[in-house]
Each structure stands twice: as C-alpha cells, then as structure tokens.
PDB file of N, CA and C in Angstrom:
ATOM      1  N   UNK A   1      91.200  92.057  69.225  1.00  0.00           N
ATOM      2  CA  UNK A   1      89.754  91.956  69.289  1.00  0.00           C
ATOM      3  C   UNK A   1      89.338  91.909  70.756  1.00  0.00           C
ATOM      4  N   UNK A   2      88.362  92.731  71.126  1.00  0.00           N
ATOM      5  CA  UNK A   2      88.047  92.995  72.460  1.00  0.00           C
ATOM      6  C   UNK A   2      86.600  92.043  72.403  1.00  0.00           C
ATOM      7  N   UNK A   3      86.877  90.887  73.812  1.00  0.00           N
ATOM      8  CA  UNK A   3      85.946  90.122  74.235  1.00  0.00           C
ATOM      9  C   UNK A   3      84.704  90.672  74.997  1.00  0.00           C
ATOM     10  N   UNK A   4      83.504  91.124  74.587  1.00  0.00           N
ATOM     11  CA  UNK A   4      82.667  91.756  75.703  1.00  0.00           C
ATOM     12  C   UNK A   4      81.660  90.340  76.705  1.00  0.00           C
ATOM     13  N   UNK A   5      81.438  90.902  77.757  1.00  0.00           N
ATOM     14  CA  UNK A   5      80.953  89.676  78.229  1.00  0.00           C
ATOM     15  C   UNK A   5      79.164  89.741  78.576  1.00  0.00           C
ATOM     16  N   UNK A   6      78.539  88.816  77.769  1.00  0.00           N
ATOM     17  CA  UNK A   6      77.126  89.106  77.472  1.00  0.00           C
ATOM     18  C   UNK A   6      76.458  88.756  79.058  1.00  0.00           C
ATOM     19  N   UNK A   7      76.981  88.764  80.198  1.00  0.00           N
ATOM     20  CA  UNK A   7      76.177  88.433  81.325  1.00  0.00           C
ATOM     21  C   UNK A   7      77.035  89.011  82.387  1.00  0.00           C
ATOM     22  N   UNK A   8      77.038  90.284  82.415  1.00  0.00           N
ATOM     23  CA  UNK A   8      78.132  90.899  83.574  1.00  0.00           C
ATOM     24  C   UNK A   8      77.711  91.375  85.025  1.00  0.00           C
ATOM     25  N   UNK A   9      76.266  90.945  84.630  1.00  0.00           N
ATOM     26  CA  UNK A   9      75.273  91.254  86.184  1.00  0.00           C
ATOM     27  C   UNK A   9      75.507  89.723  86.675  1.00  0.00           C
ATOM     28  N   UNK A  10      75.847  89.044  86.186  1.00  0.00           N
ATOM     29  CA  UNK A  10      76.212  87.339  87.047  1.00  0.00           C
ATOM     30  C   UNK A  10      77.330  87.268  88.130  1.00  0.00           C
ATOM     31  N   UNK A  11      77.611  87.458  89.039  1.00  0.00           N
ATOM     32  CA  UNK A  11      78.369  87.856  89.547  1.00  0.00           C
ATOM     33  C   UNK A  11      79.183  86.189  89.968  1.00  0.00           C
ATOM     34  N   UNK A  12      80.562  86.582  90.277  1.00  0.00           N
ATOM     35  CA  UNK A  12      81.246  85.490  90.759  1.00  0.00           C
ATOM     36  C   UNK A  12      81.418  85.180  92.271  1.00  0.00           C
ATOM     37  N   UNK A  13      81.234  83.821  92.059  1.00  0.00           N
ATOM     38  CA  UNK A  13      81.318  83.361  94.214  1.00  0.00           C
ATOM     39  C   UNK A  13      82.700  83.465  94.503  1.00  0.00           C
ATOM     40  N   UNK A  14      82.210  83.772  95.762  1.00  0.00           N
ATOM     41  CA  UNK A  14      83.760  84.467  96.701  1.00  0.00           C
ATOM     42  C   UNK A  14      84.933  83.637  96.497  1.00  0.00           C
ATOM     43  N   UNK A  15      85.796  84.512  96.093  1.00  0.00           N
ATOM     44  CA  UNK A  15      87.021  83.377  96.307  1.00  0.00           C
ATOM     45  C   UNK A  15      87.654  83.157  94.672  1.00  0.00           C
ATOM     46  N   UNK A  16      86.588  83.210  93.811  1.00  0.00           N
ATOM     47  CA  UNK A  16      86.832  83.239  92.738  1.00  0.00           C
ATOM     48  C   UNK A  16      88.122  83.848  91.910  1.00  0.00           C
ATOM     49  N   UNK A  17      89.304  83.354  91.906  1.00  0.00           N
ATOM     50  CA  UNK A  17      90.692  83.884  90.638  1.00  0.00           C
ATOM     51  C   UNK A  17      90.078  84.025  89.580  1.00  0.00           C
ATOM     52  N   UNK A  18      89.714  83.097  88.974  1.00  0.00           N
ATOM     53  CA  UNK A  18      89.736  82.936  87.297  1.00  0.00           C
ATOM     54  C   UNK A  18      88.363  82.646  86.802  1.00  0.00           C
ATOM     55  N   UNK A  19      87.859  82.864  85.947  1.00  0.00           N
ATOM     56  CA  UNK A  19      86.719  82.846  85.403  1.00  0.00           C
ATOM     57  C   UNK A  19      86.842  82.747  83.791  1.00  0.00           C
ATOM     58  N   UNK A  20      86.553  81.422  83.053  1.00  0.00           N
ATOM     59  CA  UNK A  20      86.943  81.564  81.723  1.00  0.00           C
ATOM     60  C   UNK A  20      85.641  82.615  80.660  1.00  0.00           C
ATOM     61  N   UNK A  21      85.557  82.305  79.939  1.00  0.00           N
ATOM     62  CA  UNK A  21      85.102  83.325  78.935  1.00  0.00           C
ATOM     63  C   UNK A  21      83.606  82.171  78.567  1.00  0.00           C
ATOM     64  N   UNK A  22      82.216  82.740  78.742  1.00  0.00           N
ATOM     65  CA  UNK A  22      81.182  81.955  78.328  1.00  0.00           C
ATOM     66  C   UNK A  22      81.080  81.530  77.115  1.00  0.00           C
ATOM     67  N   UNK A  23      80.515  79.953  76.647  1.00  0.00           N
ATOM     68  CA  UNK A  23      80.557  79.700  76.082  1.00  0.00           C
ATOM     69  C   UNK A  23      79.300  78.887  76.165  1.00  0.00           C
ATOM     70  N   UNK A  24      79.024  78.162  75.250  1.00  0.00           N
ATOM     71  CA  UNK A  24      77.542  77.139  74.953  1.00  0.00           C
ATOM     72  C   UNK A  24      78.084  75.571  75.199  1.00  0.00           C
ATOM     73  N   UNK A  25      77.550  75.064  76.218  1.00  0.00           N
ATOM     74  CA  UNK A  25      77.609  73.332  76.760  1.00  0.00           C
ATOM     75  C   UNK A  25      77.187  72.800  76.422  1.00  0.00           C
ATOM     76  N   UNK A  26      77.010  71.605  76.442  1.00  0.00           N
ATOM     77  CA  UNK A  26      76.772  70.183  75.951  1.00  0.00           C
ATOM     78  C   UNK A  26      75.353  70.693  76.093  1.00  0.00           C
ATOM     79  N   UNK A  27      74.629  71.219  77.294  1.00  0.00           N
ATOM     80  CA  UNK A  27      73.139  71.033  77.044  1.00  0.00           C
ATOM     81  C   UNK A  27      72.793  72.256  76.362  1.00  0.00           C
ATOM     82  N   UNK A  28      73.697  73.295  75.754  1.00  0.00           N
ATOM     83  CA  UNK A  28      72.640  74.623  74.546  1.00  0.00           C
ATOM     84  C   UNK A  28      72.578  75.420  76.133  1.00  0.00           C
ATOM     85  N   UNK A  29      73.213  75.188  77.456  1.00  0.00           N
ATOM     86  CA  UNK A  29      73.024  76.610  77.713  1.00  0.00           C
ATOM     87  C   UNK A  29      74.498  76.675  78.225  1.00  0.00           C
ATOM     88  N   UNK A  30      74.384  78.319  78.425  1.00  0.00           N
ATOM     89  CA  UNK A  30      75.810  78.876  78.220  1.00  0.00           C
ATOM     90  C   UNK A  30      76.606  78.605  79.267  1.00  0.00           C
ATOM     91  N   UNK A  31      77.697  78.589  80.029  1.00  0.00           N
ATOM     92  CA  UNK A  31      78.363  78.320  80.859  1.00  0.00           C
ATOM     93  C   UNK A  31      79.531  78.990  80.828  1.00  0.00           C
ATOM     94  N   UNK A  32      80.304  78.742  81.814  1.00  0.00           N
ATOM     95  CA  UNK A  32      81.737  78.895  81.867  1.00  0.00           C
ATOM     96  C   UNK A  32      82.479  78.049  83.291  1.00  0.00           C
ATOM     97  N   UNK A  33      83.683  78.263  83.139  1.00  0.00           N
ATOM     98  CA  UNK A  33      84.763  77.342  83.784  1.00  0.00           C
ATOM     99  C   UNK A  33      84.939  78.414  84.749  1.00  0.00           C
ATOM    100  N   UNK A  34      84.957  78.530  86.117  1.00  0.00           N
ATOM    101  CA  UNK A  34      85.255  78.828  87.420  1.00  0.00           C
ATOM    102  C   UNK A  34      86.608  78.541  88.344  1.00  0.00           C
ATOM    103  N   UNK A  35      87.270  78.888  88.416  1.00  0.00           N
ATOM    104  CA  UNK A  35      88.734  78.544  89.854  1.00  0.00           C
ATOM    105  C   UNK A  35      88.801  78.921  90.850  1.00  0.00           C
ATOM    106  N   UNK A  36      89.403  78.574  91.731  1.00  0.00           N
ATOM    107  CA  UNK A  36      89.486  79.219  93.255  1.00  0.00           C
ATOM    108  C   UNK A  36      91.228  79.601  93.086  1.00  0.00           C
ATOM    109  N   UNK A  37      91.740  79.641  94.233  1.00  0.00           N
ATOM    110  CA  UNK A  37      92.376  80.497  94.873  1.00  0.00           C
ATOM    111  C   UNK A  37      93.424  78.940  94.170  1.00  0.00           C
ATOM    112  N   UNK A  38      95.003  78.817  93.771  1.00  0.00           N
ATOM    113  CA  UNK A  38      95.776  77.740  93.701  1.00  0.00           C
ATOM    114  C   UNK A  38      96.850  77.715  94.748  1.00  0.00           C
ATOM    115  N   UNK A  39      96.415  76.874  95.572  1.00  0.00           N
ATOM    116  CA  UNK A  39      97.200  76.545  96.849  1.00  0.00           C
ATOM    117  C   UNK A  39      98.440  75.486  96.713  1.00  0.00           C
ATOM    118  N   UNK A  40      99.176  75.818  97.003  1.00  0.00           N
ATOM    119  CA  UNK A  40     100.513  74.435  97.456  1.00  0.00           C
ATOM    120  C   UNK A  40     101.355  74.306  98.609  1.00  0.00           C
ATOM    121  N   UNK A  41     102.293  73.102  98.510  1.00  0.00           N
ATOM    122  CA  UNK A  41     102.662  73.188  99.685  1.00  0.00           C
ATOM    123  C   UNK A  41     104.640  73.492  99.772  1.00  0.00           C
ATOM    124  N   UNK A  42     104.548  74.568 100.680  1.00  0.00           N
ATOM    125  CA  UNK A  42     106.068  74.699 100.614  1.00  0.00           C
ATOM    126  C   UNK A  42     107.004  73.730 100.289  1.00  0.00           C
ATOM    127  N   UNK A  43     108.039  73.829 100.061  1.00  0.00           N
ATOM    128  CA  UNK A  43     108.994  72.811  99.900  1.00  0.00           C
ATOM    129  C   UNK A  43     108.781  71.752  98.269  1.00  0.00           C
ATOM    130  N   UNK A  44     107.433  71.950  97.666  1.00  0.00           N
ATOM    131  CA  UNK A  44     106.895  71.020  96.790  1.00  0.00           C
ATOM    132  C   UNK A  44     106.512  71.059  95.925  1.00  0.00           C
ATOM    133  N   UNK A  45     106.732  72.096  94.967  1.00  0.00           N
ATOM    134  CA  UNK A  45     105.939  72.619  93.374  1.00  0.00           C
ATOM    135  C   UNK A  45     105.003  72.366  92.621  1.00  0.00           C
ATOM    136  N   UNK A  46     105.471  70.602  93.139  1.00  0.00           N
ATOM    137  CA  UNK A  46     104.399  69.817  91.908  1.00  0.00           C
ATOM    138  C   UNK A  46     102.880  69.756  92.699  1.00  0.00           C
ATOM    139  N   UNK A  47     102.898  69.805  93.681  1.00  0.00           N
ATOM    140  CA  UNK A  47     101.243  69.680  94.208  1.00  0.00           C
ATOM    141  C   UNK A  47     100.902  70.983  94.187  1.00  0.00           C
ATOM    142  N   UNK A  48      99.221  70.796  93.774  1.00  0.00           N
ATOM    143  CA  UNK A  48      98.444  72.459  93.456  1.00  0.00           C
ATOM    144  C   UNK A  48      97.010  71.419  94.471  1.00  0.00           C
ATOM    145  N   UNK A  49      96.250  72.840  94.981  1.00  0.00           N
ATOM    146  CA  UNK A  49      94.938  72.671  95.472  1.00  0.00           C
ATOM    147  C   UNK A  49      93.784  73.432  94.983  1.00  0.00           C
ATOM    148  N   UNK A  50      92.986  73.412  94.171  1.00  0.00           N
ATOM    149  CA  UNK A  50      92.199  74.159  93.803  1.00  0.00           C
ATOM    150  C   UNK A  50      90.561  73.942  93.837  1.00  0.00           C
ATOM    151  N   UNK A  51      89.931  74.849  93.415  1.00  0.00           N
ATOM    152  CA  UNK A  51      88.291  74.565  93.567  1.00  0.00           C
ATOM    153  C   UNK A  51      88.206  74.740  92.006  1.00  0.00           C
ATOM    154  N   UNK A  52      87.416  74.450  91.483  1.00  0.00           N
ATOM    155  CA  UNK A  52      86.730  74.201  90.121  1.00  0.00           C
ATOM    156  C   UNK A  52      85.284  74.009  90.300  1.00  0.00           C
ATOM    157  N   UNK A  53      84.568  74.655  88.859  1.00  0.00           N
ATOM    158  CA  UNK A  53      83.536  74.447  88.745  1.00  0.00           C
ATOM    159  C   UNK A  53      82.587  74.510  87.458  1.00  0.00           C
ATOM    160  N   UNK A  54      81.281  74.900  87.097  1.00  0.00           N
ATOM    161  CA  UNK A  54      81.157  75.528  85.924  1.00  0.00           C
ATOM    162  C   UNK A  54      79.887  75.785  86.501  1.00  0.00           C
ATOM    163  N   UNK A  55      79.764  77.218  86.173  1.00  0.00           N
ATOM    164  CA  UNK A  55      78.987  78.283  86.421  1.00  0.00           C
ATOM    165  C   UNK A  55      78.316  78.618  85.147  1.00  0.00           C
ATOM    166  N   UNK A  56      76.175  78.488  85.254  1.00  0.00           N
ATOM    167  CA  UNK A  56      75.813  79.003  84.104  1.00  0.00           C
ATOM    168  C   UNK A  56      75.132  80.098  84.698  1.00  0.00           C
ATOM    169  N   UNK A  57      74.724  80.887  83.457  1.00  0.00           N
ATOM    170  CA  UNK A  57      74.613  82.219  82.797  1.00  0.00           C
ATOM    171  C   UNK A  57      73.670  82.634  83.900  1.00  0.00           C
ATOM    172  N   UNK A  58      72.497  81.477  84.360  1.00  0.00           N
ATOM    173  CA  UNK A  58      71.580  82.150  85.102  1.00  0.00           C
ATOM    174  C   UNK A  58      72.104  82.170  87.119  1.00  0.00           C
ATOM    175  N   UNK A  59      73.667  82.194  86.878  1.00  0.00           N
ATOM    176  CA  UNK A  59      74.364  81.808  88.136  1.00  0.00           C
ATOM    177  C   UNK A  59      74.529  81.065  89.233  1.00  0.00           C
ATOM    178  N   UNK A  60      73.360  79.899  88.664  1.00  0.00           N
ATOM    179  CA  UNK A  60      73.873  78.597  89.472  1.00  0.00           C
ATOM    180  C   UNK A  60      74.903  77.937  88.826  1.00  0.00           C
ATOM    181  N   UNK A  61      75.562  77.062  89.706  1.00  0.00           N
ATOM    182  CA  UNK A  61      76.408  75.864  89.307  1.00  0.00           C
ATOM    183  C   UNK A  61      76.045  74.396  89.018  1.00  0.00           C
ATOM    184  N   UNK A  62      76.724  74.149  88.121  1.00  0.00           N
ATOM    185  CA  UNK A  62      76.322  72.744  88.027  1.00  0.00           C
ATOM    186  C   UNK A  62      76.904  71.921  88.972  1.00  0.00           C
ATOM    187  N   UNK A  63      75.799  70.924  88.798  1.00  0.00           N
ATOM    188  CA  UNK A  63      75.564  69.437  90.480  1.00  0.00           C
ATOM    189  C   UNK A  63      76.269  68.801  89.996  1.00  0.00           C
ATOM    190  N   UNK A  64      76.760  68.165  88.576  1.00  0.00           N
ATOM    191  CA  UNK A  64      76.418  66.610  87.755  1.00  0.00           C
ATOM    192  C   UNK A  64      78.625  66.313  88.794  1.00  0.00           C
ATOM    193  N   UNK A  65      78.726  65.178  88.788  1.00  0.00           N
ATOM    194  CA  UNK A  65      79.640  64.601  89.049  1.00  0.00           C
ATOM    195  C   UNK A  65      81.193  65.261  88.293  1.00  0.00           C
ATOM    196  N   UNK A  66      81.068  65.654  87.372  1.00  0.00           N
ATOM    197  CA  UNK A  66      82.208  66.636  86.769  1.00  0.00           C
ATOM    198  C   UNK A  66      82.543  67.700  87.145  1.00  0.00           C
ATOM    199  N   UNK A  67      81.177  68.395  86.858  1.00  0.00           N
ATOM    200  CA  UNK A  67      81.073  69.776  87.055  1.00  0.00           C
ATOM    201  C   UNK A  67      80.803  70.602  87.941  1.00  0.00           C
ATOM    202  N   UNK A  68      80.629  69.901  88.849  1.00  0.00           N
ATOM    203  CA  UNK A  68      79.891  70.413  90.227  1.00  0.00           C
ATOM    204  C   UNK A  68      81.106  70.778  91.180  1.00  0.00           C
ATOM    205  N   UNK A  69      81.016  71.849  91.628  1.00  0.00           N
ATOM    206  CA  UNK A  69      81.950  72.482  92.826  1.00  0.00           C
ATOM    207  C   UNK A  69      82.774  71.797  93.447  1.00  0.00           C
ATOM    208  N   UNK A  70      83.839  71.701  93.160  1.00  0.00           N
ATOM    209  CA  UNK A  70      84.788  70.425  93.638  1.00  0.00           C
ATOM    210  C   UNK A  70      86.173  70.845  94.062  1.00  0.00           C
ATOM    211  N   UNK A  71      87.099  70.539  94.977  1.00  0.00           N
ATOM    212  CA  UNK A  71      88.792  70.826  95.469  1.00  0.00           C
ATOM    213  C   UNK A  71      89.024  69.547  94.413  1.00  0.00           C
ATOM    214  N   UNK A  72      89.962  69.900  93.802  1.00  0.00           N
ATOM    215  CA  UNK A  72      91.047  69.160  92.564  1.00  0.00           C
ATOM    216  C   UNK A  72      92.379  69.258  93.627  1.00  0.00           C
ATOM    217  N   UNK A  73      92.809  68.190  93.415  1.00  0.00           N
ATOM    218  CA  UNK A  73      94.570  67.879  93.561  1.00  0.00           C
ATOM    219  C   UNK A  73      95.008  67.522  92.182  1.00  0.00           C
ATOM    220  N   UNK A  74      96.300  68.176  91.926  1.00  0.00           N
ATOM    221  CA  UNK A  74      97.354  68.175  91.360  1.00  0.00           C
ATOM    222  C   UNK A  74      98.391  67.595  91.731  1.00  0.00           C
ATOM    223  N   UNK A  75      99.008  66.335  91.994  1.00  0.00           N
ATOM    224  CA  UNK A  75     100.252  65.592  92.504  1.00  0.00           C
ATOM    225  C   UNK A  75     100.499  64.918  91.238  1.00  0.00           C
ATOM    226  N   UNK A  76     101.778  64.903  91.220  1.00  0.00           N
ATOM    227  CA  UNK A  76     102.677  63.970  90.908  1.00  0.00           C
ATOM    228  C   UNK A  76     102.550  62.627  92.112  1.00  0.00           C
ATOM    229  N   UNK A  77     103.473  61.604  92.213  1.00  0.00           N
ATOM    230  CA  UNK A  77     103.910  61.147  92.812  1.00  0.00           C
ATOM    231  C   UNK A  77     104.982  61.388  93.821  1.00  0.00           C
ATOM    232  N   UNK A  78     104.724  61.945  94.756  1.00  0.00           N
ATOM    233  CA  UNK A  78     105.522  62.634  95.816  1.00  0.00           C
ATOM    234  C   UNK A  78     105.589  62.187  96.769  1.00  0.00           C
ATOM    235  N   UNK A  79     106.444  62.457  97.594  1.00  0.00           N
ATOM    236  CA  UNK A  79     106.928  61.902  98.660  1.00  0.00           C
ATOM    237  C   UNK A  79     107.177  63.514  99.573  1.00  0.00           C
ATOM    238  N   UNK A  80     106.188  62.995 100.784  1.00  0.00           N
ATOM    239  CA  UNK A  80     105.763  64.434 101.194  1.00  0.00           C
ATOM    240  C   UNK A  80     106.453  63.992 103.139  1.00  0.00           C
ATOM    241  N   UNK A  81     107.251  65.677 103.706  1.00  0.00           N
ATOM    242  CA  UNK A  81     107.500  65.302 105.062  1.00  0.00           C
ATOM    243  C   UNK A  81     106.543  65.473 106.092  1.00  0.00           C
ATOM    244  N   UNK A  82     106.518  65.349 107.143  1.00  0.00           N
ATOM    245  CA  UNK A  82     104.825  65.659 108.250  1.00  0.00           C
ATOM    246  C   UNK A  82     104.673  66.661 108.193  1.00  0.00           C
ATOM    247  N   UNK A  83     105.745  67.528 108.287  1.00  0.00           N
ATOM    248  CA  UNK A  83     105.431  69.505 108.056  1.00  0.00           C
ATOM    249  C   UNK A  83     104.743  69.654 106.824  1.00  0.00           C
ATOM    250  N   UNK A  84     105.183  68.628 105.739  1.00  0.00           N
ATOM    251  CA  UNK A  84     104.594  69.071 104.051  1.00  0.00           C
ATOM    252  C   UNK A  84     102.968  68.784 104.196  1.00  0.00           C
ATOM    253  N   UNK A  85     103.030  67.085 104.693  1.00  0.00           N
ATOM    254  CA  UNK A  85     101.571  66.456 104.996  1.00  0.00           C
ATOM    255  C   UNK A  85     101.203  67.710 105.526  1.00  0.00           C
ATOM    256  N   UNK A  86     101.454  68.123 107.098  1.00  0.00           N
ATOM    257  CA  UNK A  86     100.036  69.165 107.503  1.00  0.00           C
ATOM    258  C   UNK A  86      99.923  69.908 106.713  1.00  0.00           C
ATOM    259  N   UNK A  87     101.243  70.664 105.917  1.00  0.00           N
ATOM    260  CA  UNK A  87     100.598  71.851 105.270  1.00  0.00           C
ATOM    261  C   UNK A  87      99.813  71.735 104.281  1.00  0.00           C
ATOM    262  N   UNK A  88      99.821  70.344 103.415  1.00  0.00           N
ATOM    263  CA  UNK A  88      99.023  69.653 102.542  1.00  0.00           C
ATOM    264  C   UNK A  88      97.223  69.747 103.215  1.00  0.00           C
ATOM    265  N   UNK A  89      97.468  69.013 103.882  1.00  0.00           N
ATOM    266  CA  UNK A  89      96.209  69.123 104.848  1.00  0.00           C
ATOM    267  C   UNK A  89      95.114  70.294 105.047  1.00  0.00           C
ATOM    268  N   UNK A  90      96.117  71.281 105.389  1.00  0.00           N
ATOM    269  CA  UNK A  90      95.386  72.916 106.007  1.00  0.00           C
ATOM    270  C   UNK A  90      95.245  73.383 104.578  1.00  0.00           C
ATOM    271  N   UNK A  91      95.894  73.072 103.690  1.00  0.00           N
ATOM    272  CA  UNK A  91      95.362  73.877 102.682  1.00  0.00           C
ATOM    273  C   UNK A  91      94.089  72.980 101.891  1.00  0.00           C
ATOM    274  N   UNK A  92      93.816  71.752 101.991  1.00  0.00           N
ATOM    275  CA  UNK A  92      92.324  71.111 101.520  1.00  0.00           C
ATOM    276  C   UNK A  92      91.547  71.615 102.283  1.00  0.00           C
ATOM    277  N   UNK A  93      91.840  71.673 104.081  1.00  0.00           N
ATOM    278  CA  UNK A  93      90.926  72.596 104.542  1.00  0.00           C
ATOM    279  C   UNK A  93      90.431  74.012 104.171  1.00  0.00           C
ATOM    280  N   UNK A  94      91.113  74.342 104.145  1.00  0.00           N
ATOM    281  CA  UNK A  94      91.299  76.465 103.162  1.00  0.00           C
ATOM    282  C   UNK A  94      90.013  76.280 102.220  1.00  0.00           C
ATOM    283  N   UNK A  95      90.839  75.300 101.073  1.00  0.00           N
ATOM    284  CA  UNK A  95      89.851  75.420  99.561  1.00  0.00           C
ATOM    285  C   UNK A  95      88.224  75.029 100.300  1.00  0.00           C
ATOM    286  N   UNK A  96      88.264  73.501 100.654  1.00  0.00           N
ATOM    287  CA  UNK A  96      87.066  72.963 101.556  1.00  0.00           C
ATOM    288  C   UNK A  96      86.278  74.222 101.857  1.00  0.00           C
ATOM    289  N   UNK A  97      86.628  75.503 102.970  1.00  0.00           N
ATOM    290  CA  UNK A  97      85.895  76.311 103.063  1.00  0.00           C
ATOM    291  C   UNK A  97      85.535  77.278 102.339  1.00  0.00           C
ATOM    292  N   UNK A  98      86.631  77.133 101.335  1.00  0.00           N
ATOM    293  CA  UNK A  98      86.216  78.731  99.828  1.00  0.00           C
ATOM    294  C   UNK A  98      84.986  77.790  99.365  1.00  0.00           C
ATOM    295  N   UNK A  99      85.062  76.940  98.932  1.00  0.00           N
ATOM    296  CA  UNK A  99      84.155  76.036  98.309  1.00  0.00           C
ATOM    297  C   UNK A  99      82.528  76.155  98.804  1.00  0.00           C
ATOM    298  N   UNK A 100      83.077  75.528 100.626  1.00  0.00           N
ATOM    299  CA  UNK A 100      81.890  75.921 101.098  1.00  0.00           C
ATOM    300  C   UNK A 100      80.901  77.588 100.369  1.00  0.00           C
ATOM    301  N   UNK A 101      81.590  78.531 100.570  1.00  0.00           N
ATOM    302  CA  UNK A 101      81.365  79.726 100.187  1.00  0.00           C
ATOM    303  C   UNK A 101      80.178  80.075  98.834  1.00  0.00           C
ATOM    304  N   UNK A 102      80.954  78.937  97.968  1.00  0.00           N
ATOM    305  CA  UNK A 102      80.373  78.951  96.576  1.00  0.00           C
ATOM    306  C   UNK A 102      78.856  78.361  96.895  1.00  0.00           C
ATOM    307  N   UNK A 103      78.646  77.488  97.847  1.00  0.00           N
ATOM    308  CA  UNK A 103      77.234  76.670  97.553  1.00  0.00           C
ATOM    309  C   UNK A 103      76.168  77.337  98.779  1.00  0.00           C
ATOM    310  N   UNK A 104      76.499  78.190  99.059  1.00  0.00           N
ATOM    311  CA  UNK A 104      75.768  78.606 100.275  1.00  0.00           C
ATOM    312  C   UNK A 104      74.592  79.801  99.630  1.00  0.00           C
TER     313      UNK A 104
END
C-alpha cells in the first residue's frame, strides 16, 4: 500500500534526515515527528546526538516543552576519554547549529 502525503508543498528545515508520516495530535491538528542529522562519538556506540521536533501541517513547529525543537542525548552510562568528551562536545555544537537552522 502506497502512503501519499497530503501536504507536500510543506517543506522540511535544513538538516532534516527523517520525517515521520502525518498524523492527527492531541490538539485535532495534523503533525508529524522531525530528526536531524544522528551524531556520535568515535570510540563509543552507545551515545547518539540528535535534533527532534514536531512539525505541523501549516509548517511551523511546536514551542510546548516536549515538542519544541530540541538536541536529545542518547547515553548510557559511559565513561568517556578527553578526545571522546571534545568530540562529544563539537558534535552538541554541530546539532546546536542545525537546530539553530530550523527556528530561523
């Protein structure tokens, strides 16, 4: 079954990987789930860096404390070396500026 997508003039903010499939939110209007780029740090599998969001139909994003344009970490409990830390680091910076991207 082929998914067509009822809002294809909405375009996605820069930076954007993944984009889930629209659907209807808590408030009756339509939305969808947004990702950025998934960053990690050499040497370390279990940590991911990403942007998240949820994007509605009329192509703003939502503000509210959940949903609103945000860098997510993914850790375990790790134990990270100063080379891992910076690279940990430069990559919150990275997303930080894709992010920026999205609200501008």
């Amino acid at each position: 079954m082929t998914t067509t997508n009822p809002f294809p003039h909405i375009p996605l903010p820069p930076g954007v990987e993944y984009a889930d499939l629209w659907g209807q939110g808590d408030g009756g209007r339509q939305q969808r789930l947004i990702n950025g780029i998934t960053r990690g740090v050499e040497g370390n599998s279990d940590i991911q860096v990403y942007n998240a969001a949820v994007q509605y139909a009329d192509g703003t994003l939502a503000q509210d404390a959940l949903n609103r344009p945000s860098v997510w970490i993914y850790a375990c409990e790790e134990a990270l070396s100063s080379g891992q830390a910076r690279a940990l680091a430069a990559e919150l910076v990275a997303a930080a500026d894709e992010l920026d991207g999205w609200t501008k």
